[in-house]
Protein backbone atom coordinates (compact mmCIF):
# COMPACT_ATOMS: atom_id res chain seq x y z
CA UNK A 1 13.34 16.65 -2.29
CA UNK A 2 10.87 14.18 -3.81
CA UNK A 3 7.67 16.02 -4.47
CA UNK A 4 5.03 14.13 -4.82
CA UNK A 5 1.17 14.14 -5.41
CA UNK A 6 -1.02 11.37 -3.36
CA UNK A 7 -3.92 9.71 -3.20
CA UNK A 8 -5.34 8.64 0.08
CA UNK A 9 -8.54 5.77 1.06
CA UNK A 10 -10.24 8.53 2.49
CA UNK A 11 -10.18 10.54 -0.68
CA UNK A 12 -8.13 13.37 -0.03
CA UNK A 13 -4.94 14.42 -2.19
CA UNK A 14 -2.10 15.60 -0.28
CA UNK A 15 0.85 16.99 -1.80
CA UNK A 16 4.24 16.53 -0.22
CA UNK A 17 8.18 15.71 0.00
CA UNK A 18 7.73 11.54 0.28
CA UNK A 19 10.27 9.74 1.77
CA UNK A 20 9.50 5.80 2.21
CA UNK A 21 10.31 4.37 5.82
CA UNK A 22 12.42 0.88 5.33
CA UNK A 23 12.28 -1.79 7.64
CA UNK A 24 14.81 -4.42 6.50
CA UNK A 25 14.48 -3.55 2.81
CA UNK A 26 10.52 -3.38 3.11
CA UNK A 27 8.21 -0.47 2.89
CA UNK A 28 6.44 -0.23 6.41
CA UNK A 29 5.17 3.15 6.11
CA UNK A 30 5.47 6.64 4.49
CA UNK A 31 6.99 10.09 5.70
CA UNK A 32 5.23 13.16 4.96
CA UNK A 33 7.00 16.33 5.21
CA UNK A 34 4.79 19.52 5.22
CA UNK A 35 1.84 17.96 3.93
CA UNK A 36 -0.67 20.12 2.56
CA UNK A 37 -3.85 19.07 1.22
CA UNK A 38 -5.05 20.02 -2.11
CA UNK A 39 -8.65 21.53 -2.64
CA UNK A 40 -9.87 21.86 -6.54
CA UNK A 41 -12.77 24.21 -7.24
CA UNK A 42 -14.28 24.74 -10.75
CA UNK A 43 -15.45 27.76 -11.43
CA UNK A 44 -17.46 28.15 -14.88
CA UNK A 45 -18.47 31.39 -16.74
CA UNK A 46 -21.51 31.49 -18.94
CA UNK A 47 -20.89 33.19 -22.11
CA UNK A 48 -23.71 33.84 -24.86
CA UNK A 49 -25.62 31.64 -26.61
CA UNK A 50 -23.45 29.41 -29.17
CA UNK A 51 -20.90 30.44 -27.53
CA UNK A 52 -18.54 27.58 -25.80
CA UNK A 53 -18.34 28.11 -21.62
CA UNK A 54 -14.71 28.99 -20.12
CA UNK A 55 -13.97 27.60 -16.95
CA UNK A 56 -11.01 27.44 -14.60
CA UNK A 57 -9.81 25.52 -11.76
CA UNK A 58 -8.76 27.10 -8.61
CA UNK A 59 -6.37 25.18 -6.37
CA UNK A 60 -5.69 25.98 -2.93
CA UNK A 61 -3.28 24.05 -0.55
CA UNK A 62 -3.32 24.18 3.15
CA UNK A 63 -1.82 22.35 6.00
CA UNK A 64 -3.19 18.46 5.61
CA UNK A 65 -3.67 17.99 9.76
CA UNK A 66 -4.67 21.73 10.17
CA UNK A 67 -4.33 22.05 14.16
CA UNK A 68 -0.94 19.79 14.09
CA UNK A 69 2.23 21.39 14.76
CA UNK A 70 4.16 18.25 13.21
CA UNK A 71 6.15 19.02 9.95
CA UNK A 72 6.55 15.50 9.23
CA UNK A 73 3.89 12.98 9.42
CA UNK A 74 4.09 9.09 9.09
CA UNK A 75 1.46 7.49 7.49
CA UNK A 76 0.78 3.37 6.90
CA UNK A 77 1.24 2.18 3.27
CA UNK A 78 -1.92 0.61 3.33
CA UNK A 79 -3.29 4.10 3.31
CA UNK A 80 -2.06 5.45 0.00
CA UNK A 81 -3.81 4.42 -3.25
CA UNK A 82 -1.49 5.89 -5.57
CA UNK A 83 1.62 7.77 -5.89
CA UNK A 84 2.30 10.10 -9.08
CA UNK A 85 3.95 13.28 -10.13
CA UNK A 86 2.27 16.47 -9.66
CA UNK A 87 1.80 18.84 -12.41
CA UNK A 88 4.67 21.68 -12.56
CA UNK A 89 2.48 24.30 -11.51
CA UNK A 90 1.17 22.11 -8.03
CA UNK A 91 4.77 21.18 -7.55
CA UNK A 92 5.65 25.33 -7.44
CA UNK A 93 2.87 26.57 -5.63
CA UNK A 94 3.62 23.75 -3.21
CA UNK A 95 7.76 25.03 -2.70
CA UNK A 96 6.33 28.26 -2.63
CA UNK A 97 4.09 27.94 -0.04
CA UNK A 98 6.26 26.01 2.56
CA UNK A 99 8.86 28.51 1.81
CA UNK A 100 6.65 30.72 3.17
CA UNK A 101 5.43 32.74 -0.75
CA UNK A 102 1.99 31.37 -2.16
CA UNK A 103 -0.94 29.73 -1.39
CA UNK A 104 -3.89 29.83 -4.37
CA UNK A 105 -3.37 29.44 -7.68
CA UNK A 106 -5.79 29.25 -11.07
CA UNK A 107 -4.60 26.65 -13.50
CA UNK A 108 -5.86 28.40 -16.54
CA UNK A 109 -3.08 31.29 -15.20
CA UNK A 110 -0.46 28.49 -15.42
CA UNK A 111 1.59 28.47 -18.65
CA UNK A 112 1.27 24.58 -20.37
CA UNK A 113 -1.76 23.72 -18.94
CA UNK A 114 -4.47 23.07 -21.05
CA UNK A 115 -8.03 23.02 -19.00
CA UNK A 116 -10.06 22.84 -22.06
CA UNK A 117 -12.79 20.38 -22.29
């Protein structure tokens, strides 16, 4: 499985198992398999005065096209900004949740990830 993190033109990350579709050695699109789109949220605490402020990200994932019952979704390469490699925790809360486990996480829970400003 190739696990991969994406950026769309519309704005929206969608994680997902990327396969490229080949038309005589050319890239003419992108498969999706259970795409799920990522939401961020940053949450920051106030502490005293002099004191620095924590925060924390909270990442959910959910289906990408919510009321589709496709698992595997084409999409034009045109669309796609950028392709990159998700962070280890993204990658396991993604396998999680389309194995049917997980679906929030908070990144400052995630061993190796530094959130600090």
């Amino acid at each position: 499985m190739s696990i991969k993190l994406v950026l769309l033109k519309s704005g929206e990350d969608i994680i997902a198992d990327v396969k490229e579709i080949l038309s005589e050695d050319n890239v003419v699109g992108y498969l999706l398999n259970e795409p799920q789109s990522v939401r961020c949220e940053n949450k920051i605490t106030l502490i005293e005065e002099g004191q620095p402020n924590e925060s924390e990200i909270q990442v959910t994932l959910r289906p990408w096209i919510i009321l589709s019952k496709d698992k595997q979704i084409p999409i034009r390469p045109d669309w796609l900004i950028t392709v990159v490699e998700p962070v280890e925790f993204l990658k396991q809360m993604y396998e999680e949740k389309v194995n049917g486990k997980s679906e929030t996480g908070n990144v400052d829970e995630q061993p190796g990830f530094d959130n600090e400003d």
